[in-house]
PDB file of N, CA and C in Angstrom:
ATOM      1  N   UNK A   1       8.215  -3.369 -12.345  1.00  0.00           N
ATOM      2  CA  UNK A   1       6.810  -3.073 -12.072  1.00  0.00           C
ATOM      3  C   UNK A   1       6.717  -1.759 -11.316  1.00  0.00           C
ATOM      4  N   UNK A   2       5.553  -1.021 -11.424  1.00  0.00           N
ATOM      5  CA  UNK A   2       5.695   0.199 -10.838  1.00  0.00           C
ATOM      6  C   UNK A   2       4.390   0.237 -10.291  1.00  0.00           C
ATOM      7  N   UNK A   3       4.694   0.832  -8.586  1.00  0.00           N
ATOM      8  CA  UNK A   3       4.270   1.055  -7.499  1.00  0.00           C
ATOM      9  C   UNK A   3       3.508   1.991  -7.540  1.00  0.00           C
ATOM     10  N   UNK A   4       1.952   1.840  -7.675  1.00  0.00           N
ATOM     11  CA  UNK A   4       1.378   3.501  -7.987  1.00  0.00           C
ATOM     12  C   UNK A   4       0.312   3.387  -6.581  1.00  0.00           C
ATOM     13  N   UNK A   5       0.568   4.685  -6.362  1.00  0.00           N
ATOM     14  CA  UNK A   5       0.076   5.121  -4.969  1.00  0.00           C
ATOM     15  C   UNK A   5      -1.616   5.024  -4.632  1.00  0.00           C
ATOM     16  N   UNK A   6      -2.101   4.473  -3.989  1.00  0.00           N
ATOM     17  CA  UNK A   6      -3.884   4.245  -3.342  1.00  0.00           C
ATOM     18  C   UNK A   6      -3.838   3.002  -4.229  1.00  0.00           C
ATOM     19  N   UNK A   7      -2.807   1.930  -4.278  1.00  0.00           N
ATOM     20  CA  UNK A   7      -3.142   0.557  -4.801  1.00  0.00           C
ATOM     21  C   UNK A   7      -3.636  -0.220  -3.471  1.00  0.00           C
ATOM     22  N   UNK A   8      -4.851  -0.731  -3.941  1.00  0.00           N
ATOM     23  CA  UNK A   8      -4.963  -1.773  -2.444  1.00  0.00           C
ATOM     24  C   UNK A   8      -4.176  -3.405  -2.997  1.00  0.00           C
ATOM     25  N   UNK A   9      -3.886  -3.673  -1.806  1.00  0.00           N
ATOM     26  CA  UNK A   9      -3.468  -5.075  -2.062  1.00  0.00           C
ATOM     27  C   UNK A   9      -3.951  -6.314  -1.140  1.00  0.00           C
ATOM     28  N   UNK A  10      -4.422  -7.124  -1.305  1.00  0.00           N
ATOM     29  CA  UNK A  10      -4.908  -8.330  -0.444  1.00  0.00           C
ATOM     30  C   UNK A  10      -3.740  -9.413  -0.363  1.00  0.00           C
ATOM     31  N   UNK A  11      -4.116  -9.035   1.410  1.00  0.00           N
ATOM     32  CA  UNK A  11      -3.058 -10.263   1.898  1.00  0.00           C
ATOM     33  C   UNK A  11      -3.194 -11.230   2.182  1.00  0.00           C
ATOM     34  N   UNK A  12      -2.491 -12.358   1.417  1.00  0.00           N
ATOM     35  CA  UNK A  12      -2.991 -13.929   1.653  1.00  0.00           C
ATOM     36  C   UNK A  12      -2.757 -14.588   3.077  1.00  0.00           C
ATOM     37  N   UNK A  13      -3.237 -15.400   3.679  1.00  0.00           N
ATOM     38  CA  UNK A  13      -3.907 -16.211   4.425  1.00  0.00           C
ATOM     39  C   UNK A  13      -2.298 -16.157   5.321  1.00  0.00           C
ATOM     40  N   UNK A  14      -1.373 -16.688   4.581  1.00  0.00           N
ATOM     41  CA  UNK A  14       0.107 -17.629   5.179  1.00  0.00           C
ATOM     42  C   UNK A  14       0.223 -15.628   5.630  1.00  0.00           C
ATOM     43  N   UNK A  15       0.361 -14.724   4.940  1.00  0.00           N
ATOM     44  CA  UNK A  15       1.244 -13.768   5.656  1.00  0.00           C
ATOM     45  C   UNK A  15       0.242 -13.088   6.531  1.00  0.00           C
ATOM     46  N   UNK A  16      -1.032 -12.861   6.832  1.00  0.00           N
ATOM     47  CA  UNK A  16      -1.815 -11.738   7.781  1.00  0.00           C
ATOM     48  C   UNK A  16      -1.223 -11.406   9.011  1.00  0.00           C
ATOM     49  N   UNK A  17      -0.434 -12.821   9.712  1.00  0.00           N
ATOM     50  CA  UNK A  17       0.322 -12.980  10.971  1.00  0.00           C
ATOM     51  C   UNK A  17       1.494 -11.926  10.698  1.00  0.00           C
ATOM     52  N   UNK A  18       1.753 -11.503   9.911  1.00  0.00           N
ATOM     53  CA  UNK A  18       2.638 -10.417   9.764  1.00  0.00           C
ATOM     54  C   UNK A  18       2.496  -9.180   9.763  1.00  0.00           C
ATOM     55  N   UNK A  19       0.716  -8.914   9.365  1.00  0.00           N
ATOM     56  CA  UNK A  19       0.399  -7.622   8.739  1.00  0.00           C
ATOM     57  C   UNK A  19      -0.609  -7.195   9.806  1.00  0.00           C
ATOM     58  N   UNK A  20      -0.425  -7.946  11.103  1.00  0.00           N
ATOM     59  CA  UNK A  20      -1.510  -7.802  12.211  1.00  0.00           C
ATOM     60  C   UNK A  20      -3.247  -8.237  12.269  1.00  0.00           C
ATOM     61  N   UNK A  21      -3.015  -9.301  11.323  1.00  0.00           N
ATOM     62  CA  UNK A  21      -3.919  -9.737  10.494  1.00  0.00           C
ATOM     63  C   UNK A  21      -4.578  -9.216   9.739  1.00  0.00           C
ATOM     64  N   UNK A  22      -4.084  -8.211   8.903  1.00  0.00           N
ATOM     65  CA  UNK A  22      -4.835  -7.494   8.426  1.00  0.00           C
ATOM     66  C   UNK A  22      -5.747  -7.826   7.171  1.00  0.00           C
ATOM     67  N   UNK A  23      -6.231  -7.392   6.543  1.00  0.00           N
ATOM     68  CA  UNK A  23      -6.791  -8.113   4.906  1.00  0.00           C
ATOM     69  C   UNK A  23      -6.477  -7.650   3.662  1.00  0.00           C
ATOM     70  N   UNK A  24      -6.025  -6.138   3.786  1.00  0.00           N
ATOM     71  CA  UNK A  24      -5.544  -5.231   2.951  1.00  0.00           C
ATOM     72  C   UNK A  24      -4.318  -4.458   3.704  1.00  0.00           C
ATOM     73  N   UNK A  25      -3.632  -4.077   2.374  1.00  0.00           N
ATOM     74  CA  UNK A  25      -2.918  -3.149   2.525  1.00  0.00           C
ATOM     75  C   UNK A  25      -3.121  -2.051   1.590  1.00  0.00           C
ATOM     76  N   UNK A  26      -3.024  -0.547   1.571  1.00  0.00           N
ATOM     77  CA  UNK A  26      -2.975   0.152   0.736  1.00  0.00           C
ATOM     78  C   UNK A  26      -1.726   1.217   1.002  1.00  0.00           C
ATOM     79  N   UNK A  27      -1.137   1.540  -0.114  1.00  0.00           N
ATOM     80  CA  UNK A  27       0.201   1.920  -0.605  1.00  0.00           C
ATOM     81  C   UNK A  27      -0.284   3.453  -0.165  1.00  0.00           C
ATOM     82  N   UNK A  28       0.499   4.397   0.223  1.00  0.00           N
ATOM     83  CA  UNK A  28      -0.157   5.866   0.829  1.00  0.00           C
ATOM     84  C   UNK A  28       0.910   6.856   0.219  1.00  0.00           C
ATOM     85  N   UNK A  29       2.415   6.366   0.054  1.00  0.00           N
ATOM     86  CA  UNK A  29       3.427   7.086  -0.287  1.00  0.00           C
ATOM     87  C   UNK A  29       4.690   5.846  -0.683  1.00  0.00           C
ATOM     88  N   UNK A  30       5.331   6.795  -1.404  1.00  0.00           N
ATOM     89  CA  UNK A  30       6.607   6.400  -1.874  1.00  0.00           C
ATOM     90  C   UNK A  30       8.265   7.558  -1.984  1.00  0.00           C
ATOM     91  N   UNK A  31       8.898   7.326  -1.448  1.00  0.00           N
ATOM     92  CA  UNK A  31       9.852   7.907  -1.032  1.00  0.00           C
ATOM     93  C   UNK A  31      11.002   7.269  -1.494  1.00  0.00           C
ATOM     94  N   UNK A  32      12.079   7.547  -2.801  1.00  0.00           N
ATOM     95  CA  UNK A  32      12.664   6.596  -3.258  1.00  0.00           C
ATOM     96  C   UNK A  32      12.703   5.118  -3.349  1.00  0.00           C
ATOM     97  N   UNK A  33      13.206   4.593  -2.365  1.00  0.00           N
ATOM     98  CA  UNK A  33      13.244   3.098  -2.144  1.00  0.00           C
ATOM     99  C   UNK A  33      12.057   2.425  -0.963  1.00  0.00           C
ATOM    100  N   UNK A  34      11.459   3.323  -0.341  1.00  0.00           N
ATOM    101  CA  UNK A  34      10.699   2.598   0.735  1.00  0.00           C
ATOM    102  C   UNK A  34       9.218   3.095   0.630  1.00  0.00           C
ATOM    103  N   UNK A  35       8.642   1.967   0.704  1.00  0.00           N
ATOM    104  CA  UNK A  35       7.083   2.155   0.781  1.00  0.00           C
ATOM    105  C   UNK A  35       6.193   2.516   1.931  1.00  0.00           C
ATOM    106  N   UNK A  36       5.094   3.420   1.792  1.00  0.00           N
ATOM    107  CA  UNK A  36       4.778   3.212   3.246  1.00  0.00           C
ATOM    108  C   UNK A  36       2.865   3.129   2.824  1.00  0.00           C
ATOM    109  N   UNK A  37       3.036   2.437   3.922  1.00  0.00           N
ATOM    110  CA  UNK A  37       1.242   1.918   4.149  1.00  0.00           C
ATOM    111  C   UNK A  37       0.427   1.901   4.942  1.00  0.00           C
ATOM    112  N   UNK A  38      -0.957   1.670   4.601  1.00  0.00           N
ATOM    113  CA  UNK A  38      -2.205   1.566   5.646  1.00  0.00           C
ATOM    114  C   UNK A  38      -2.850   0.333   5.615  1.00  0.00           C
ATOM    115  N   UNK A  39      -3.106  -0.291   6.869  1.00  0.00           N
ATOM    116  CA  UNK A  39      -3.637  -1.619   6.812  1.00  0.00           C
ATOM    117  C   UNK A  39      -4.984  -1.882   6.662  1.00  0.00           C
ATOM    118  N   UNK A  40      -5.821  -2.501   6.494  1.00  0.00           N
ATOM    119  CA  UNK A  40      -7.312  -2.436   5.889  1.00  0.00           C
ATOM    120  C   UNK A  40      -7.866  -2.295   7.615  1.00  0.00           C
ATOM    121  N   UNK A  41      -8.815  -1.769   7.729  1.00  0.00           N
ATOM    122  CA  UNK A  41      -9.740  -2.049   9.244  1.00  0.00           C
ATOM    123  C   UNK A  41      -9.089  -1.964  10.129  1.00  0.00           C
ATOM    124  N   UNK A  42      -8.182  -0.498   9.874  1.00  0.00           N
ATOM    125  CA  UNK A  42      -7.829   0.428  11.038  1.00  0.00           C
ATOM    126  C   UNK A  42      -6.610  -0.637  11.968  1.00  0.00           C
ATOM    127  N   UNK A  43      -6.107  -1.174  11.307  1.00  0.00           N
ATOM    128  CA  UNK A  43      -5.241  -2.598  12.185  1.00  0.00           C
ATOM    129  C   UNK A  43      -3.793  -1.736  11.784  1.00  0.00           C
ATOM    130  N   UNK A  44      -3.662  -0.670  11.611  1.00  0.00           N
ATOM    131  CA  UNK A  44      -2.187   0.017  11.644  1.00  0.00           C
ATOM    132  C   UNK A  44      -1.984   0.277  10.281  1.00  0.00           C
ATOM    133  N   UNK A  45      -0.267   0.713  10.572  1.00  0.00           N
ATOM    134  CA  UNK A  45       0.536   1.285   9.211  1.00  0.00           C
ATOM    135  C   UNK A  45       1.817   0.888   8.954  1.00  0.00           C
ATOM    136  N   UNK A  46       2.604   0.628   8.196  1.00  0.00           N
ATOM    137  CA  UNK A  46       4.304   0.639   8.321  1.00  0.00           C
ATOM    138  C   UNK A  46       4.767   1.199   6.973  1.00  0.00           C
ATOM    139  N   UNK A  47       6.214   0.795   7.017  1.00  0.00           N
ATOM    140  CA  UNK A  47       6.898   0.737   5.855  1.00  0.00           C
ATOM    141  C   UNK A  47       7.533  -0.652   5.373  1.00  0.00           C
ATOM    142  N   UNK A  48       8.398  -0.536   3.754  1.00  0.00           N
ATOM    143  CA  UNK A  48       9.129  -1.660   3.948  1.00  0.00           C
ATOM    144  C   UNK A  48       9.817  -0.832   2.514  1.00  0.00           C
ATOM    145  N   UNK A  49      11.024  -1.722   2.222  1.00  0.00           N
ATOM    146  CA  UNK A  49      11.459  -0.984   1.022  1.00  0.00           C
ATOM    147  C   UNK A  49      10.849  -1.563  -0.368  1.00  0.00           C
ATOM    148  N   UNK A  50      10.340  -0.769  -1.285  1.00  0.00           N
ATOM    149  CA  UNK A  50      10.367  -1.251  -2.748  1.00  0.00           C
ATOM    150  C   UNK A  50      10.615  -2.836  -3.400  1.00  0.00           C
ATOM    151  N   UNK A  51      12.039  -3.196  -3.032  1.00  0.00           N
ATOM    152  CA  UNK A  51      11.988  -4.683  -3.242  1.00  0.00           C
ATOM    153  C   UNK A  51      11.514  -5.230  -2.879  1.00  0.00           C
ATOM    154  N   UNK A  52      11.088  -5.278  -1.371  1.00  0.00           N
ATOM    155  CA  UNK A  52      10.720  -6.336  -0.419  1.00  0.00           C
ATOM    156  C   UNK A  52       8.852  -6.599  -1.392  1.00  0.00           C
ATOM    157  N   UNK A  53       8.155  -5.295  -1.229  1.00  0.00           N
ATOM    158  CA  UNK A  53       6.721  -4.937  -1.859  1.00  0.00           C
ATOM    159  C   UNK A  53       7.228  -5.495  -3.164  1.00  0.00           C
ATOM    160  N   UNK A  54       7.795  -5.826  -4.247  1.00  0.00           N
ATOM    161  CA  UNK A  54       8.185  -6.476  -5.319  1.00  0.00           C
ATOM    162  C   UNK A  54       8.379  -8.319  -5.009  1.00  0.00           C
ATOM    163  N   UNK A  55       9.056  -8.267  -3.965  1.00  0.00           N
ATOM    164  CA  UNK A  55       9.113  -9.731  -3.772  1.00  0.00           C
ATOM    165  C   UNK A  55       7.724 -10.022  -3.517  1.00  0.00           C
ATOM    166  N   UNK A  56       7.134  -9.516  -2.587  1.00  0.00           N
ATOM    167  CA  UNK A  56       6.072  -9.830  -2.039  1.00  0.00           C
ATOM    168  C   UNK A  56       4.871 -10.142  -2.902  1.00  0.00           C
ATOM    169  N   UNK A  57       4.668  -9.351  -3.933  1.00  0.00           N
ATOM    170  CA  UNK A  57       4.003  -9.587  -5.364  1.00  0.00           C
ATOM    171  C   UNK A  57       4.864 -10.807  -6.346  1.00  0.00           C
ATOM    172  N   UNK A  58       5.857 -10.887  -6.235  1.00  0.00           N
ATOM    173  CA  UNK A  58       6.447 -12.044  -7.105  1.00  0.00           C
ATOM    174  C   UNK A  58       5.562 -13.689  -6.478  1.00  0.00           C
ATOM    175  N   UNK A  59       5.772 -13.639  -5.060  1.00  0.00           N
ATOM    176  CA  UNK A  59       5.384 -14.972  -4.732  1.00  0.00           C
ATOM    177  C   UNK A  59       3.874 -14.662  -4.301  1.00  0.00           C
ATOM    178  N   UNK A  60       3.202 -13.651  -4.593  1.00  0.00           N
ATOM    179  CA  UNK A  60       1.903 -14.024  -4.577  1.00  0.00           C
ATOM    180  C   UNK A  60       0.974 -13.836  -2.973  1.00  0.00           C
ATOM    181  N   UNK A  61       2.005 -13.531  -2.198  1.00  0.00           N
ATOM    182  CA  UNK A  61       1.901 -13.146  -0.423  1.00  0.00           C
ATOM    183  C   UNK A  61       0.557 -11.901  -0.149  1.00  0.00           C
ATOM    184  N   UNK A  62       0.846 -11.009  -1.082  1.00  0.00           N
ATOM    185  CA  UNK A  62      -0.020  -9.446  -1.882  1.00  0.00           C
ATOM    186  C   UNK A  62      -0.522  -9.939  -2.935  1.00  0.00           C
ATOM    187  N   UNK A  63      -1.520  -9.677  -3.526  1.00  0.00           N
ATOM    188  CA  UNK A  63      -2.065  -9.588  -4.298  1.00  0.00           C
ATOM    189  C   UNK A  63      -2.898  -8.173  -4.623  1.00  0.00           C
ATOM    190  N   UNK A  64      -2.658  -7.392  -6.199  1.00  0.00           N
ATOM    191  CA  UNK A  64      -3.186  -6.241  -6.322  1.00  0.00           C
ATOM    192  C   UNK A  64      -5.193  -6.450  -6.601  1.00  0.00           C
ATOM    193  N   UNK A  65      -5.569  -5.750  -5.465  1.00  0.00           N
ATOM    194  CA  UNK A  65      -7.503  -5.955  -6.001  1.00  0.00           C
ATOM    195  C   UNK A  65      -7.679  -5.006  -6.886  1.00  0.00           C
ATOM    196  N   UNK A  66      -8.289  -5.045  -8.141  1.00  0.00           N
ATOM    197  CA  UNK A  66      -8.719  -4.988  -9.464  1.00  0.00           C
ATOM    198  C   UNK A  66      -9.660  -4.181  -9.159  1.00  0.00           C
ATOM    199  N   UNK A  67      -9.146  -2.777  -9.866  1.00  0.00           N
ATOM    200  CA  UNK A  67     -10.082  -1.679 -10.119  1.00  0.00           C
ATOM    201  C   UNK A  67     -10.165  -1.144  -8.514  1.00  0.00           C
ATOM    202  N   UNK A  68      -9.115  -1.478  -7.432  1.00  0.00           N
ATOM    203  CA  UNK A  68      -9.493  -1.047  -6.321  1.00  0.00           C
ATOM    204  C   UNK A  68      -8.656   0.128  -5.972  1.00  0.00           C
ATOM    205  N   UNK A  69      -8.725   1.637  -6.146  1.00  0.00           N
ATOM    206  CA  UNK A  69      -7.411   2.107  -5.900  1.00  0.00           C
ATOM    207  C   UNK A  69      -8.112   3.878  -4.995  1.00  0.00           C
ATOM    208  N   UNK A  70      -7.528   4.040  -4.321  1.00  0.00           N
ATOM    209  CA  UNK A  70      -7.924   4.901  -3.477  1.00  0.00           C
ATOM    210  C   UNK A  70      -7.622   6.813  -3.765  1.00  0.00           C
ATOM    211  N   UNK A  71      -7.930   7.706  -3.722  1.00  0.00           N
ATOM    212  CA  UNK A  71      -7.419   8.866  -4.447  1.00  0.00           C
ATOM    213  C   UNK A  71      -6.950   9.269  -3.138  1.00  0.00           C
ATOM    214  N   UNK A  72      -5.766  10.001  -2.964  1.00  0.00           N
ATOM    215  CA  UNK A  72      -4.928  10.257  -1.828  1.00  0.00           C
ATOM    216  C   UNK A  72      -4.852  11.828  -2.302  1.00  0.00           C
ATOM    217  N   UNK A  73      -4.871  12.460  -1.097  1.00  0.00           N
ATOM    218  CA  UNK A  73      -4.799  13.754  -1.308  1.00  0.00           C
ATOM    219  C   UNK A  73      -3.171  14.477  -0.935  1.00  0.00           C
ATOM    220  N   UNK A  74      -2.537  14.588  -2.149  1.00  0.00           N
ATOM    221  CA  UNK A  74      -1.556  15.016  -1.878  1.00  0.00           C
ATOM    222  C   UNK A  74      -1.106  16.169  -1.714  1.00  0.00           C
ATOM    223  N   UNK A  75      -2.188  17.008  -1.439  1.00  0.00           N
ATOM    224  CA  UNK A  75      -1.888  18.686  -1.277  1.00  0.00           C
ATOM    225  C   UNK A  75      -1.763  19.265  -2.509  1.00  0.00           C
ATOM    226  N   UNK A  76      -1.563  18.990  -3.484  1.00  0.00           N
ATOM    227  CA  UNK A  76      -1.049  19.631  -4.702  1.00  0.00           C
ATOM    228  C   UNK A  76      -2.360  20.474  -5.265  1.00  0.00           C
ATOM    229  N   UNK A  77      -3.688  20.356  -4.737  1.00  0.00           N
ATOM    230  CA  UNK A  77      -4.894  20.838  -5.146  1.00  0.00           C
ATOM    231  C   UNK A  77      -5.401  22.041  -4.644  1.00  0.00           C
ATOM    232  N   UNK A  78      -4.633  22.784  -3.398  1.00  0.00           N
ATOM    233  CA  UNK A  78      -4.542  23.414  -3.010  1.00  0.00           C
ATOM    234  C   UNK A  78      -5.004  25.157  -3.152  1.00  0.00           C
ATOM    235  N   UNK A  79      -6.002  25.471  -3.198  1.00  0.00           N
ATOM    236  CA  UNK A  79      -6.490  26.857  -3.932  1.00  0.00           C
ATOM    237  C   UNK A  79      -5.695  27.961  -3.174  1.00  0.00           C
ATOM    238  N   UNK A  80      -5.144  28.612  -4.281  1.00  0.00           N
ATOM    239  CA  UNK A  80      -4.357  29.791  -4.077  1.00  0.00           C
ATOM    240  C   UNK A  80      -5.251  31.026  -3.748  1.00  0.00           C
ATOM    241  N   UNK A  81      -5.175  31.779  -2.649  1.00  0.00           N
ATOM    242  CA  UNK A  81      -5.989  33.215  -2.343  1.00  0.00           C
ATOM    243  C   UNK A  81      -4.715  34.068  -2.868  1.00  0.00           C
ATOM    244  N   UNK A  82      -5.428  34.846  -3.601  1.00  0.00           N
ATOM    245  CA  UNK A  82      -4.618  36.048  -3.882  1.00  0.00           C
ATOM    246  C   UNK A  82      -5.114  37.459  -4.221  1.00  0.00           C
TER     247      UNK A  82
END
């Protein structure tokens, strides 16, 4: 499965105690193996690696929200003066 960047994900009930209770997570970057994120309502940020965000979608802990995905500005838009 592939990890595409400004995915929000909703966190179920059993894990929030993990995520600082948060309600969302959204995906901000990817750096080979480790993910890094923003928590919904300003409740923080972390990382974790790729598998773990794979397990975490296997048993259903995350869930991806539908049609919810955020545009991240990755600098690449950048207007050249010349």
């Amino acid at each position: 499965m592939n990890i595409e960047l400004g995915t929000e994900y909703e966190i179920s009930e059993d894990r929030k105690g993990h995520f600082n209770s948060a309600d969302t997570l959204t995906v901000i970057r990817q750096n080979r193996n480790i993910v890094q994120f923003i928590l919904g309502n300003n409740k923080g940020h972390g990382s974790m690696p790729v598998e773990h965000l794979l397990y975490l979608l296997k048993k259903q802990d995350v869930i991806p929200v539908e049609n919810k995905r955020i545009i991240l500005d990755t600098g690449d838009n950048e207007e050249k003066i010349g």
